[in-house]
PDB file of N, CA and C in Angstrom:
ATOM      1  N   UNK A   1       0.836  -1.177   0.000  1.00  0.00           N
ATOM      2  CA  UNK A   1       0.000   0.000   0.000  1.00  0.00           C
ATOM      3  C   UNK A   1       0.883   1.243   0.000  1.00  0.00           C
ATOM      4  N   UNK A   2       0.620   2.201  -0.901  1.00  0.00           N
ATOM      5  CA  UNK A   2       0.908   3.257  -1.180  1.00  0.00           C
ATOM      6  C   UNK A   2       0.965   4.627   0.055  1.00  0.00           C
ATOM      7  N   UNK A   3       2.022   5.115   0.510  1.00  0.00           N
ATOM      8  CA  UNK A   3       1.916   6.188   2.328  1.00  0.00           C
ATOM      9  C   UNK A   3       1.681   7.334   1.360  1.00  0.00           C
ATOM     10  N   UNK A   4       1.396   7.854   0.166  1.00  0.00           N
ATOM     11  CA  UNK A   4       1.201   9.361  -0.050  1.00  0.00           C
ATOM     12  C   UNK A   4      -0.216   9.595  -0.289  1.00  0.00           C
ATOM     13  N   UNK A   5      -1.014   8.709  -0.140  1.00  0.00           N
ATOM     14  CA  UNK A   5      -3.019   9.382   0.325  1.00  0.00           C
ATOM     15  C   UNK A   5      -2.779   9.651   1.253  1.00  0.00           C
ATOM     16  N   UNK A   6      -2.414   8.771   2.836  1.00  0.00           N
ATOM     17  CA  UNK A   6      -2.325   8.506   4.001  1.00  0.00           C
ATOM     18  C   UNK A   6      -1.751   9.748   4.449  1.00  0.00           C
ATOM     19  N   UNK A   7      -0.426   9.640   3.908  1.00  0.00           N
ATOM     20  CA  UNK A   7       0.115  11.311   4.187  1.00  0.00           C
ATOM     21  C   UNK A   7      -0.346  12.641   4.178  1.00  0.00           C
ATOM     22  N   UNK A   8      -0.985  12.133   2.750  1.00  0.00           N
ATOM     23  CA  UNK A   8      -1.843  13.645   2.543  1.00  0.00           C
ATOM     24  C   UNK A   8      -3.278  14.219   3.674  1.00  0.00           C
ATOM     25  N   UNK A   9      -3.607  13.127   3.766  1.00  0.00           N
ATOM     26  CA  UNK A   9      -4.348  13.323   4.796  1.00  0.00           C
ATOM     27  C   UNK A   9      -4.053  13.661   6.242  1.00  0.00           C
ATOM     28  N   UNK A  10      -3.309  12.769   6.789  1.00  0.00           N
ATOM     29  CA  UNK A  10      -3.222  13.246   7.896  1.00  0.00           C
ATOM     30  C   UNK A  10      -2.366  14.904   7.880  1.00  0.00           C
ATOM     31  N   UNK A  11      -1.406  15.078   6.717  1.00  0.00           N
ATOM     32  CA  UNK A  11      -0.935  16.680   6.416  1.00  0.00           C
ATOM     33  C   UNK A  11      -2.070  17.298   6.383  1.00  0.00           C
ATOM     34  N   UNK A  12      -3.166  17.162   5.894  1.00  0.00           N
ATOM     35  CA  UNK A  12      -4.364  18.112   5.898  1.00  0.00           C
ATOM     36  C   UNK A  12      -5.023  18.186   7.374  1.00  0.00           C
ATOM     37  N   UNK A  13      -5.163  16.996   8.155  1.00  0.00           N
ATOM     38  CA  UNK A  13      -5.120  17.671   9.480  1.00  0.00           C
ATOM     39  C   UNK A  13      -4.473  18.154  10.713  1.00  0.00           C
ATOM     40  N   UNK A  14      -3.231  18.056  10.340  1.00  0.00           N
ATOM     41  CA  UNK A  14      -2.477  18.433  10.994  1.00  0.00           C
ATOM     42  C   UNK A  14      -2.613  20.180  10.332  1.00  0.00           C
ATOM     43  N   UNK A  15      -2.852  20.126   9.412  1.00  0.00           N
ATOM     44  CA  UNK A  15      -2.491  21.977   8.836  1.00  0.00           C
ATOM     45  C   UNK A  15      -3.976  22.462   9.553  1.00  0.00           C
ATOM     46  N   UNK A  16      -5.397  21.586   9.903  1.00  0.00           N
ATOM     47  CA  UNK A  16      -6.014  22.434  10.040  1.00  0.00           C
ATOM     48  C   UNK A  16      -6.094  22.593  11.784  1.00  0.00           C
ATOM     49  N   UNK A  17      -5.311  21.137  12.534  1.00  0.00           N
ATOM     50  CA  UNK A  17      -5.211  21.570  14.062  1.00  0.00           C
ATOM     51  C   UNK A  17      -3.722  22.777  13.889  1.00  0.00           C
ATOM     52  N   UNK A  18      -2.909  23.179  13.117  1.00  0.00           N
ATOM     53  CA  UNK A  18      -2.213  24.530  13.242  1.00  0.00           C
ATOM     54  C   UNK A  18      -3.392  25.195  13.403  1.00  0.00           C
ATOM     55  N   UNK A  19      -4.183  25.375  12.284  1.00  0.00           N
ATOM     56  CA  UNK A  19      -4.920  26.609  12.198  1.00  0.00           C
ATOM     57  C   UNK A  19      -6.128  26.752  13.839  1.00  0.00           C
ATOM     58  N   UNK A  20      -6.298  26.066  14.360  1.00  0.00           N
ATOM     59  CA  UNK A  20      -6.825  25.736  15.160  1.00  0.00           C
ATOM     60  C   UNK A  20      -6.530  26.189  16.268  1.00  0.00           C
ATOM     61  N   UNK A  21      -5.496  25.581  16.927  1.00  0.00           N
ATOM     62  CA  UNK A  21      -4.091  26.236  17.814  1.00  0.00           C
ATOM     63  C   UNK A  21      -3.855  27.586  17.664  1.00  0.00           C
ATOM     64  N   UNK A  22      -3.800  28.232  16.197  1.00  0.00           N
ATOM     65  CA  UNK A  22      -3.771  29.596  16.358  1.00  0.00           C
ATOM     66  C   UNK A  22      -4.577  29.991  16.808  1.00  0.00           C
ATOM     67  N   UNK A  23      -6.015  29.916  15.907  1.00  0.00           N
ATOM     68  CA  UNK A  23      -7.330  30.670  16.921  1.00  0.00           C
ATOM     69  C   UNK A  23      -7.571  30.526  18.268  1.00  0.00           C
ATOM     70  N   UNK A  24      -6.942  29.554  18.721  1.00  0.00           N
ATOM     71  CA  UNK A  24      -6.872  29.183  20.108  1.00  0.00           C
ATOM     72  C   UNK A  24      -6.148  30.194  20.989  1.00  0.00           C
ATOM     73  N   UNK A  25      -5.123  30.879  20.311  1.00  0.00           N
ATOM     74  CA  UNK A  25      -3.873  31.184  21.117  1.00  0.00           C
ATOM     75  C   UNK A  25      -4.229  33.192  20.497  1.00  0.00           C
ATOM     76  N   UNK A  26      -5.420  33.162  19.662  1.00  0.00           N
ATOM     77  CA  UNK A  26      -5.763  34.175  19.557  1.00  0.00           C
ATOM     78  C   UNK A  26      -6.710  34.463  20.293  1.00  0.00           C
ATOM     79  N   UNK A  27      -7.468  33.536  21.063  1.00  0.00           N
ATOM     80  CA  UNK A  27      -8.866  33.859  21.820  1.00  0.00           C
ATOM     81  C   UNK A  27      -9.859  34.252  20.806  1.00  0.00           C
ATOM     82  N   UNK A  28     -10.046  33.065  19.873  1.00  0.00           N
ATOM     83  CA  UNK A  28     -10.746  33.357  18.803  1.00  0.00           C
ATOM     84  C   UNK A  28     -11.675  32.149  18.619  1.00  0.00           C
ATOM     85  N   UNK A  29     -12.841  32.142  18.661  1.00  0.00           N
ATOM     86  CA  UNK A  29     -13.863  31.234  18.630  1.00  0.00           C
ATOM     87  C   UNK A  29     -13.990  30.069  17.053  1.00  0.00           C
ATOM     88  N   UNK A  30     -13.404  28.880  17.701  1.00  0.00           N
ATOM     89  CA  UNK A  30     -13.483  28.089  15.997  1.00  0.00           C
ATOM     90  C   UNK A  30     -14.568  27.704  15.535  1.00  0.00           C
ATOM     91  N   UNK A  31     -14.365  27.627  14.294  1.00  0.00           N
ATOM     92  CA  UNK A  31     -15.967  26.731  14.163  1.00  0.00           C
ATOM     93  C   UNK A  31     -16.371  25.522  13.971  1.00  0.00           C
ATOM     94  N   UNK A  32     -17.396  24.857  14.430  1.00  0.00           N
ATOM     95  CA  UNK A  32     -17.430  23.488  14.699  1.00  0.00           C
ATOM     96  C   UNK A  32     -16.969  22.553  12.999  1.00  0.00           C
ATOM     97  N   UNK A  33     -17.061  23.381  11.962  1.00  0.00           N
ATOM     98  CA  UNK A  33     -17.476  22.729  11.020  1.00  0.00           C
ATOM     99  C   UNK A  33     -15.410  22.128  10.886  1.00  0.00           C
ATOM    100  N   UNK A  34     -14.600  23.303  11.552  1.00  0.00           N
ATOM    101  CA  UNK A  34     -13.288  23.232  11.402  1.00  0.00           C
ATOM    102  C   UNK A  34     -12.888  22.073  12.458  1.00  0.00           C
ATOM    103  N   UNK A  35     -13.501  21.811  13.620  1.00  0.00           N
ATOM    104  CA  UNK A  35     -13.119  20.959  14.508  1.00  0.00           C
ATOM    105  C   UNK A  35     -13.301  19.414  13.864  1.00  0.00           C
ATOM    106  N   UNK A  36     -14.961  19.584  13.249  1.00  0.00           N
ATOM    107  CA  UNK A  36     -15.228  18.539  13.023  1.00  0.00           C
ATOM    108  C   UNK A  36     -14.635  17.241  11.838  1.00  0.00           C
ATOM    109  N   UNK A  37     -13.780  18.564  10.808  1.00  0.00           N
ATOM    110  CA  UNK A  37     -12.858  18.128   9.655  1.00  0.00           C
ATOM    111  C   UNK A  37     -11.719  17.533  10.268  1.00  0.00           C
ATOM    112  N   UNK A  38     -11.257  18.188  11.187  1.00  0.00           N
ATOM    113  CA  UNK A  38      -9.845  17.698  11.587  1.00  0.00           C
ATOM    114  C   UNK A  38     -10.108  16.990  12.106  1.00  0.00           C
ATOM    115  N   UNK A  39     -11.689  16.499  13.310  1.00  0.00           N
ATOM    116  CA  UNK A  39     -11.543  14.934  13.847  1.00  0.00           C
ATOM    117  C   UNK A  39     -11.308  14.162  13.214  1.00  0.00           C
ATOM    118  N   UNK A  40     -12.369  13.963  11.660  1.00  0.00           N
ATOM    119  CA  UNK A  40     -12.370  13.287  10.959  1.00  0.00           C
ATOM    120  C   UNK A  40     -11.061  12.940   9.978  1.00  0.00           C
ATOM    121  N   UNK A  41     -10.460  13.727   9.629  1.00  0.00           N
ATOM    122  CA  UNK A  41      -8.865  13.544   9.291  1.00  0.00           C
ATOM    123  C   UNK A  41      -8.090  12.776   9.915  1.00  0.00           C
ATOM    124  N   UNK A  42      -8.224  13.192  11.363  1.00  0.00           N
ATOM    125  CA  UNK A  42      -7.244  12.628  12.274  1.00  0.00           C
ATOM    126  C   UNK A  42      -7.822  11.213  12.456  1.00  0.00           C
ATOM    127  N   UNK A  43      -8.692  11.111  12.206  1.00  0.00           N
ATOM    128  CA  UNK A  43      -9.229   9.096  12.663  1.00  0.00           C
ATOM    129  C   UNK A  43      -8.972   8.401  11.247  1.00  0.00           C
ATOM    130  N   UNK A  44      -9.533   9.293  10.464  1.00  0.00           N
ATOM    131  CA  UNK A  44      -9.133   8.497   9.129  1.00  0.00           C
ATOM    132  C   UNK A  44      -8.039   8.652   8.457  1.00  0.00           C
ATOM    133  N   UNK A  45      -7.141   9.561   9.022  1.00  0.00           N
ATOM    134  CA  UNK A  45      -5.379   9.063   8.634  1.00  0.00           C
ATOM    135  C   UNK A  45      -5.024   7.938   9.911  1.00  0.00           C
ATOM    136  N   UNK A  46      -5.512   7.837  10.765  1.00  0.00           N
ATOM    137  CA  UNK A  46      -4.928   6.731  11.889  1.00  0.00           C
ATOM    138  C   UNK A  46      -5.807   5.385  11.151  1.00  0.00           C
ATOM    139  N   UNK A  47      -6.404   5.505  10.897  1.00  0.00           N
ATOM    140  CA  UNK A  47      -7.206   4.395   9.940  1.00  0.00           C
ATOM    141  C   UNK A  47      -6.237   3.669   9.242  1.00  0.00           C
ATOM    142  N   UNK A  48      -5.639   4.955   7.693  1.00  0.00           N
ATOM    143  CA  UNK A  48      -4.620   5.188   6.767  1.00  0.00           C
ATOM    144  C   UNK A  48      -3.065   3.921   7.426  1.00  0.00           C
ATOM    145  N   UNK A  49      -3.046   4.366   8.688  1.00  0.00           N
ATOM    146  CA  UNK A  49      -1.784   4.075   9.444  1.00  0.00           C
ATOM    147  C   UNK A  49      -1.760   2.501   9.854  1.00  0.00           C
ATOM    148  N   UNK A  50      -3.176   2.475  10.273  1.00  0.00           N
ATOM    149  CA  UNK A  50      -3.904   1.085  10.390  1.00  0.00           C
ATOM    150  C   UNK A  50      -3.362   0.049   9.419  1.00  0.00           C
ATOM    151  N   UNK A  51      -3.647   0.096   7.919  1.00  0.00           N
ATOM    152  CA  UNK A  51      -4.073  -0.332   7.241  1.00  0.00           C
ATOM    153  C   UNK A  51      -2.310  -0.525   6.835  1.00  0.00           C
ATOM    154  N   UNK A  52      -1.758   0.509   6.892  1.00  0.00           N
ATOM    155  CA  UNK A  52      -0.333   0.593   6.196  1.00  0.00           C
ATOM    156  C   UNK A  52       0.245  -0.656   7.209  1.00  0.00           C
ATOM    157  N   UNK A  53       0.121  -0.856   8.541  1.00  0.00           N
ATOM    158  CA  UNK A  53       0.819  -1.493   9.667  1.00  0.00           C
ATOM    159  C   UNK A  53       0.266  -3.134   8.963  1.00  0.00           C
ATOM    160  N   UNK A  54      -0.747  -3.011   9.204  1.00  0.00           N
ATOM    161  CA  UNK A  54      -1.582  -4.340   8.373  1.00  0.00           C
ATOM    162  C   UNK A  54      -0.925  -5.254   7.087  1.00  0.00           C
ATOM    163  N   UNK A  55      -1.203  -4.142   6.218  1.00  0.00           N
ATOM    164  CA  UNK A  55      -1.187  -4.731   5.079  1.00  0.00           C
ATOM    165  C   UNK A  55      -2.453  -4.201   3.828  1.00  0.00           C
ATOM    166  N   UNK A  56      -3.398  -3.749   4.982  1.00  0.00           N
ATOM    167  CA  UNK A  56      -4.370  -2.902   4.083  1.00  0.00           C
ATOM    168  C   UNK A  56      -5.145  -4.654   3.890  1.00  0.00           C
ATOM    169  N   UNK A  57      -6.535  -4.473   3.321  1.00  0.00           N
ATOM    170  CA  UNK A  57      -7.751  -5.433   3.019  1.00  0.00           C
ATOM    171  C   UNK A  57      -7.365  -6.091   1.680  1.00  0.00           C
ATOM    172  N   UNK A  58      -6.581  -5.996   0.953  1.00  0.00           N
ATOM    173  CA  UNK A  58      -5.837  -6.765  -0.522  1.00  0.00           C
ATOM    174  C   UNK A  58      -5.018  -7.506   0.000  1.00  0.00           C
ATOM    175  N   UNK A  59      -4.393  -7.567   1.008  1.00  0.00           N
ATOM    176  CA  UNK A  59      -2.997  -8.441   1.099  1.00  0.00           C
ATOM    177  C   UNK A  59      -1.670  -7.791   0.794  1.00  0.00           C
ATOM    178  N   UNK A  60      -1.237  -6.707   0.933  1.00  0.00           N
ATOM    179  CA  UNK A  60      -0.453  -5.842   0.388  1.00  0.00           C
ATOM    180  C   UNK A  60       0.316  -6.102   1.182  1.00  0.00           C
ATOM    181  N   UNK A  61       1.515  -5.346   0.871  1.00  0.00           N
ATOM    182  CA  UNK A  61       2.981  -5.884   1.947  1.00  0.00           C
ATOM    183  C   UNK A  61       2.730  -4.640   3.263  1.00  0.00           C
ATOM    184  N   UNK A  62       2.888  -5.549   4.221  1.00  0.00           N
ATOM    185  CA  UNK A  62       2.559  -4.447   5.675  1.00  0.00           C
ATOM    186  C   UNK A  62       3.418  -3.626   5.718  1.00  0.00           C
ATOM    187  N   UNK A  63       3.385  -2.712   6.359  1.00  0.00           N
ATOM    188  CA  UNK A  63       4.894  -1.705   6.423  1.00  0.00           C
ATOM    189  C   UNK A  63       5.514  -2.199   7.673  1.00  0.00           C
ATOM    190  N   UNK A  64       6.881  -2.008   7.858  1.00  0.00           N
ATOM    191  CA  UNK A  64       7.675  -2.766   8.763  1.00  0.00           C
ATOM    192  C   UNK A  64       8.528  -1.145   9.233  1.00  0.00           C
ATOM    193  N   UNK A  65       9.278  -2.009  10.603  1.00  0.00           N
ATOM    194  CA  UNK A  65      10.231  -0.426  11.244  1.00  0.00           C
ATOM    195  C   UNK A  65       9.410  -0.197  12.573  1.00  0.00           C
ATOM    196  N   UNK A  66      10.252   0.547  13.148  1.00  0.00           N
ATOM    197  CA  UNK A  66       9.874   0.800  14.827  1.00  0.00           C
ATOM    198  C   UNK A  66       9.045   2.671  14.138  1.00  0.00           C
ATOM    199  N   UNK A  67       9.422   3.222  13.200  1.00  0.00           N
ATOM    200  CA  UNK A  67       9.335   4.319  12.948  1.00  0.00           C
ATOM    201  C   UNK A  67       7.735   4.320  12.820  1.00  0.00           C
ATOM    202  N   UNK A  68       7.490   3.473  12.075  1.00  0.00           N
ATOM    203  CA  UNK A  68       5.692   3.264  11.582  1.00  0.00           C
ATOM    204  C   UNK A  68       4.559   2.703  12.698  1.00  0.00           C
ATOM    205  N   UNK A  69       5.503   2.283  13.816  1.00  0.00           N
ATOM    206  CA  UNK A  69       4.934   1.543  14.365  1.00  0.00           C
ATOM    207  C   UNK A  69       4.993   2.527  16.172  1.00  0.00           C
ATOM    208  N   UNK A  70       5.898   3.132  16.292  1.00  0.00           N
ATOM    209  CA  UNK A  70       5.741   4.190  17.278  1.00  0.00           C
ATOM    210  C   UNK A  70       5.276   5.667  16.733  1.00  0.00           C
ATOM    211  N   UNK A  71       5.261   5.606  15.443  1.00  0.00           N
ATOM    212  CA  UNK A  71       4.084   6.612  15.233  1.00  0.00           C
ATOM    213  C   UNK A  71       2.850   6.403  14.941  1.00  0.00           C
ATOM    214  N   UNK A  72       2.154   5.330  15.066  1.00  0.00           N
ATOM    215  CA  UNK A  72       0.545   4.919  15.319  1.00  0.00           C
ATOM    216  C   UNK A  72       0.508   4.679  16.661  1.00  0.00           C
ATOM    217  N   UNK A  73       1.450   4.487  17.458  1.00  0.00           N
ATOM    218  CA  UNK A  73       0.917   4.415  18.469  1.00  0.00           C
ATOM    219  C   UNK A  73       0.500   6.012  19.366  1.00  0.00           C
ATOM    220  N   UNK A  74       1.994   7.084  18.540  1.00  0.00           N
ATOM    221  CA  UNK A  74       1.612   8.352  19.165  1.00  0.00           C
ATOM    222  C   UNK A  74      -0.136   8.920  18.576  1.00  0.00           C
ATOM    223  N   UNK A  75       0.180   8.293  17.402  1.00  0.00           N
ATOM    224  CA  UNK A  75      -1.189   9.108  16.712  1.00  0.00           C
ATOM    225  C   UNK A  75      -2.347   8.505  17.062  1.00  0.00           C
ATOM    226  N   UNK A  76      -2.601   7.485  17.880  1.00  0.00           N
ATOM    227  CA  UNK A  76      -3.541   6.945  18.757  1.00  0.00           C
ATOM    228  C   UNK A  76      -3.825   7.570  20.193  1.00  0.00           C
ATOM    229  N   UNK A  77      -2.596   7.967  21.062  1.00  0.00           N
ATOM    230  CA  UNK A  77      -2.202   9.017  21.933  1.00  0.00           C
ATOM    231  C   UNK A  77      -3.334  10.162  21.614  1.00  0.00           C
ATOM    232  N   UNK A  78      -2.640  10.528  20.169  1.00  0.00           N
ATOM    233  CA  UNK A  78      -3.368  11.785  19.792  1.00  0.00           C
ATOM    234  C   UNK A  78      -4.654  12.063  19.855  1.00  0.00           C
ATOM    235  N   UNK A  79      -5.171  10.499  18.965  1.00  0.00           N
ATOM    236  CA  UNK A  79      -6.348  10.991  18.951  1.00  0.00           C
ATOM    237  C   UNK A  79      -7.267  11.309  20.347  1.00  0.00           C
ATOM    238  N   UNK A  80      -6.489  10.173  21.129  1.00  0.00           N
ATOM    239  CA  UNK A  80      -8.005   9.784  22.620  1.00  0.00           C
ATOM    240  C   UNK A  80      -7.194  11.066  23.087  1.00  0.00           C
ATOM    241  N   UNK A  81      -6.177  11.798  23.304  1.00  0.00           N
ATOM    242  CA  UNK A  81      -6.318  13.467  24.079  1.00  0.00           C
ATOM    243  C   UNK A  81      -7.276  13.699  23.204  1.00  0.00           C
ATOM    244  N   UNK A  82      -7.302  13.609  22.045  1.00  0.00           N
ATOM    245  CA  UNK A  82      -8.304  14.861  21.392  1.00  0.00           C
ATOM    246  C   UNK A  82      -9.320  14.769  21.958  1.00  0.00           C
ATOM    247  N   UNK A  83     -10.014  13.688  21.836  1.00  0.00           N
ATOM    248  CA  UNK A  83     -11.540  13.279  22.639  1.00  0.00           C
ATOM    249  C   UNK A  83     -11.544  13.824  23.608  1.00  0.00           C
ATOM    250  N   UNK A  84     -10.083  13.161  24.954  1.00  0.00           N
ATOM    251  CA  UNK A  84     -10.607  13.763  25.771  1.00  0.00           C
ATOM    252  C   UNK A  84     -10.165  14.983  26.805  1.00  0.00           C
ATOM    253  N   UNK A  85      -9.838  15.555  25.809  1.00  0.00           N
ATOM    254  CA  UNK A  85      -9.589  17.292  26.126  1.00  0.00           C
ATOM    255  C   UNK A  85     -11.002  17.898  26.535  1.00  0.00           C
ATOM    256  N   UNK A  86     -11.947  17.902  25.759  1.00  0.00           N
ATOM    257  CA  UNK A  86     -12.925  18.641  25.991  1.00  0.00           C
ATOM    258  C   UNK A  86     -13.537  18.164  27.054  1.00  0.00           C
ATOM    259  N   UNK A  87     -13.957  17.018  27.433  1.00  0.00           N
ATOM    260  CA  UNK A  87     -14.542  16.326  28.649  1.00  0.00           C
ATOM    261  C   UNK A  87     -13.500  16.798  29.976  1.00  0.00           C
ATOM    262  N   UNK A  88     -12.224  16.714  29.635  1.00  0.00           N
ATOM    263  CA  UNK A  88     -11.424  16.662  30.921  1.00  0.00           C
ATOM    264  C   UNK A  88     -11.492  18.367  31.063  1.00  0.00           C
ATOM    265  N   UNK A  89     -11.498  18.841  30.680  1.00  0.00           N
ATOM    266  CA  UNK A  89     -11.349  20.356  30.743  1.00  0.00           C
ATOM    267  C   UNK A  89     -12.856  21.012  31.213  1.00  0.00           C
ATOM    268  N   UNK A  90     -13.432  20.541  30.889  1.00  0.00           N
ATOM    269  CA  UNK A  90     -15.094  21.544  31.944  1.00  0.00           C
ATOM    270  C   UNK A  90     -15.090  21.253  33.091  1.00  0.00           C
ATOM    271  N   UNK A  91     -13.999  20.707  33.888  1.00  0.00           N
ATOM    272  CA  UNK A  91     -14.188  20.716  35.643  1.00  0.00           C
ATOM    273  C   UNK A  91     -13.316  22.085  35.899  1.00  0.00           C
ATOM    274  N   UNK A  92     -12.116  22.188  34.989  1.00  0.00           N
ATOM    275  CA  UNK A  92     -11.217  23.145  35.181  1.00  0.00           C
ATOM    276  C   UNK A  92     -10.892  23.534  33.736  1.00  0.00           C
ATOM    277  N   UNK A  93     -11.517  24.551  33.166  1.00  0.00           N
ATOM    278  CA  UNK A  93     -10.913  24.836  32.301  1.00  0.00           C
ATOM    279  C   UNK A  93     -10.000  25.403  31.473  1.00  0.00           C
ATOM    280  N   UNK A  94      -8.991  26.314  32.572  1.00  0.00           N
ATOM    281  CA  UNK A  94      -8.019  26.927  32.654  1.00  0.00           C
ATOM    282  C   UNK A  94      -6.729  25.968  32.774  1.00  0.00           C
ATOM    283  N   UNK A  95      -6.528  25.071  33.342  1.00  0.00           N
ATOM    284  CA  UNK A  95      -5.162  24.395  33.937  1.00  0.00           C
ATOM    285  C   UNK A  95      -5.426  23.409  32.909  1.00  0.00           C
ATOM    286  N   UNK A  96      -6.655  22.086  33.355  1.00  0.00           N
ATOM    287  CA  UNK A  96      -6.761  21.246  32.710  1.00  0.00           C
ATOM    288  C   UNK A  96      -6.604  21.130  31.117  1.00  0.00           C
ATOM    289  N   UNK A  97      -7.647  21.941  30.353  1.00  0.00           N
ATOM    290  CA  UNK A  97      -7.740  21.980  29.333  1.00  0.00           C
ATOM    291  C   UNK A  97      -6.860  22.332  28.198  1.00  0.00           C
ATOM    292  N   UNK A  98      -5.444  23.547  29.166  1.00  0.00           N
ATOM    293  CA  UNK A  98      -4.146  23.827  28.037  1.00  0.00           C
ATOM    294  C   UNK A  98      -3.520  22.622  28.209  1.00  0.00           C
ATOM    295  N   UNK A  99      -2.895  22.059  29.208  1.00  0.00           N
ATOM    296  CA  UNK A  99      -2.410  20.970  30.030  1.00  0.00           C
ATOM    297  C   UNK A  99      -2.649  19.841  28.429  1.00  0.00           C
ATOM    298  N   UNK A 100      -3.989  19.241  28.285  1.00  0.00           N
ATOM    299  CA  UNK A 100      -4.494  18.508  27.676  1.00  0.00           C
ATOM    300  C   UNK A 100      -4.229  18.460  25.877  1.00  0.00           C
ATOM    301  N   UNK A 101      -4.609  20.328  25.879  1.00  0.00           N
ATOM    302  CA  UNK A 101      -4.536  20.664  24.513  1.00  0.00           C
ATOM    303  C   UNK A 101      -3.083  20.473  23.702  1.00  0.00           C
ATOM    304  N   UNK A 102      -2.125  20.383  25.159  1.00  0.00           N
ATOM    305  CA  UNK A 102      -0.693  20.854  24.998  1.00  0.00           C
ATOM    306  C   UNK A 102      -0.149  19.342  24.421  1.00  0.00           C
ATOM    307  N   UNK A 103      -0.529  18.619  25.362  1.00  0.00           N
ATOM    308  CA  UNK A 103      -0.398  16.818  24.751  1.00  0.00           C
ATOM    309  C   UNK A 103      -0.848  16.539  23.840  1.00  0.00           C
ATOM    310  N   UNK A 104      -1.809  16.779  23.678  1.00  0.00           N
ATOM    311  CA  UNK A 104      -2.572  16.511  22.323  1.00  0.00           C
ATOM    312  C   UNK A 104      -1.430  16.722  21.309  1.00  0.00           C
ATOM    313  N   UNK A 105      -1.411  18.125  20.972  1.00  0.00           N
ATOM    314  CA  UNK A 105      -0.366  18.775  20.120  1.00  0.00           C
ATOM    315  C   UNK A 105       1.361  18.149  19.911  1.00  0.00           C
ATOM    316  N   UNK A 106       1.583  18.282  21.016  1.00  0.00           N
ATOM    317  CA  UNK A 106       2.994  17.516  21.501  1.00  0.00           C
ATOM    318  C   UNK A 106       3.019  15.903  20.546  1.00  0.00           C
ATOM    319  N   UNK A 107       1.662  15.594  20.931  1.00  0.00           N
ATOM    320  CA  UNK A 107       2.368  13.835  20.941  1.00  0.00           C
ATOM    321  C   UNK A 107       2.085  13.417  19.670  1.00  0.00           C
ATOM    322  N   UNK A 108       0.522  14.991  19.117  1.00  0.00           N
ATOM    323  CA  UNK A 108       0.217  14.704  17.175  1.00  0.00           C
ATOM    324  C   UNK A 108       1.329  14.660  16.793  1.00  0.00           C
ATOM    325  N   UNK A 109       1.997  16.012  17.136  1.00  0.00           N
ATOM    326  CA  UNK A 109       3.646  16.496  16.035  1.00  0.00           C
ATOM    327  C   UNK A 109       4.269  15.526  16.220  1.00  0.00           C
ATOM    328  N   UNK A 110       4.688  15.173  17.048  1.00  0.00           N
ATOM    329  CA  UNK A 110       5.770  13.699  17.414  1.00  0.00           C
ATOM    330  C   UNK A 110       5.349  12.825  16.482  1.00  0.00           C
ATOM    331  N   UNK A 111       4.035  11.968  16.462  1.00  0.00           N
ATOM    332  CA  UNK A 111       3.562  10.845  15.506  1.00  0.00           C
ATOM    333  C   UNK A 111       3.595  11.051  14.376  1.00  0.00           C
ATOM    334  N   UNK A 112       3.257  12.652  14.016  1.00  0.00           N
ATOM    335  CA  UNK A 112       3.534  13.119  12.570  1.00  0.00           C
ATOM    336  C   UNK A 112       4.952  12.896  11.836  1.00  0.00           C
ATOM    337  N   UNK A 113       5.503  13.682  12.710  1.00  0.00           N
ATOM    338  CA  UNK A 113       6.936  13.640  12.493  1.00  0.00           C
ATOM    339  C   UNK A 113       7.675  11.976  12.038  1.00  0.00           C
ATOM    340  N   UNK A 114       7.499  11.196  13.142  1.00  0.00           N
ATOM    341  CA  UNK A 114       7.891  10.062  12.975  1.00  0.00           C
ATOM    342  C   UNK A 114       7.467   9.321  11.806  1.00  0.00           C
ATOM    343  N   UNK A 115       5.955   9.776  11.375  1.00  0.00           N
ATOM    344  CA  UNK A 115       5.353   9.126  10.050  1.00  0.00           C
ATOM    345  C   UNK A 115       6.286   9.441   8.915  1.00  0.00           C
ATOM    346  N   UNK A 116       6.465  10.970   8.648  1.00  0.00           N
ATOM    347  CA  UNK A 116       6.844  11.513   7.914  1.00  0.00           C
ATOM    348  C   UNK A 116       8.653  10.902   7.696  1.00  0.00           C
ATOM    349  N   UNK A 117       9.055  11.055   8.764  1.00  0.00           N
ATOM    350  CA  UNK A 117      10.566  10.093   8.882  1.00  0.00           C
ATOM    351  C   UNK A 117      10.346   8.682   8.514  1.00  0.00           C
ATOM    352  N   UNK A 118       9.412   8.009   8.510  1.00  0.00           N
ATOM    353  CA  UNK A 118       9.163   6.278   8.041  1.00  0.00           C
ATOM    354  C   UNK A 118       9.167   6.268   6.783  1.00  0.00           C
ATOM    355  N   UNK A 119       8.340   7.664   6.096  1.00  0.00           N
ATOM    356  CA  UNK A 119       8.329   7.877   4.775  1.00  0.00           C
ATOM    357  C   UNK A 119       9.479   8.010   3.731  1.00  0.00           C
ATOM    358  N   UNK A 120      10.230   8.938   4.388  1.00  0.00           N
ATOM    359  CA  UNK A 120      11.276   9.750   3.485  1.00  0.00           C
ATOM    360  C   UNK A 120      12.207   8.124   3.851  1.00  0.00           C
ATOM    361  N   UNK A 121      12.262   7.346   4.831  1.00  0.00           N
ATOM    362  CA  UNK A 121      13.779   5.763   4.847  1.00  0.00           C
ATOM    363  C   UNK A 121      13.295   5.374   3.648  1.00  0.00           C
ATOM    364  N   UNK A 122      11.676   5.290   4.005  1.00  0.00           N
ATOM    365  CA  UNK A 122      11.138   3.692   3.404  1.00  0.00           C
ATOM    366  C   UNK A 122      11.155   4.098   1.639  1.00  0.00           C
TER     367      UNK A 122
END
């Protein structure tokens, strides 16, 4: 199976949690329709990642390496902060919720990164 759909995708949500993070860090109200793209990016490039680790539903050659394989696990990280940022953050939403947002971010870029490094060996 082919990593440049997979890539592209999860690059498209990763560009729109930047944009996200900014409005965030502008005190600027996002809109759901922007949250709701990048969930969906972000599950269905971890899907993408799924499938690459696998072998994908044809029988295709799985992808191999610690690189592919500790970056699905960050981008799994990623996703459940994402979820549960918003839940953990309405008891406290000042401490908790940057705290949360901050991991989130941290451990996407990391998994990204590492994808992107599995890419450019492999």
């Amino acid at each position: 199976m082919k990593p440049i759909p997979i890539l592209l995708i999860i690059t498209a949500g990763v560009a729109l949690g930047i944009y996200l993070g900014w409005l965030f860090l502008r005190r600027e109200r996002s809109k759901p329709v922007v949250i709701g793209l990048h969930v969906i990016l972000g599950v269905v490039g971890l899907e993408g990642v799924a499938m690459l680790i696998t072998g994908g539903p044809g029988g295709g050659d799985p992808a191999t390496g610690q690189l592919v394989k500790t970056s699905a696990i960050l981008l799994v990280l990623a996703v459940m902060t994402g979820f549960a940022s918003p839940l953990l953050a309405k008891r406290r939403p000042r401490k908790v919720g940057l705290a949360t947002l901050g991991v989130h971010a941290t451990v996407g870029a990391a998994g990204y990164a590492l994808l992107i490094a599995w890419a450019v060996q492999a």
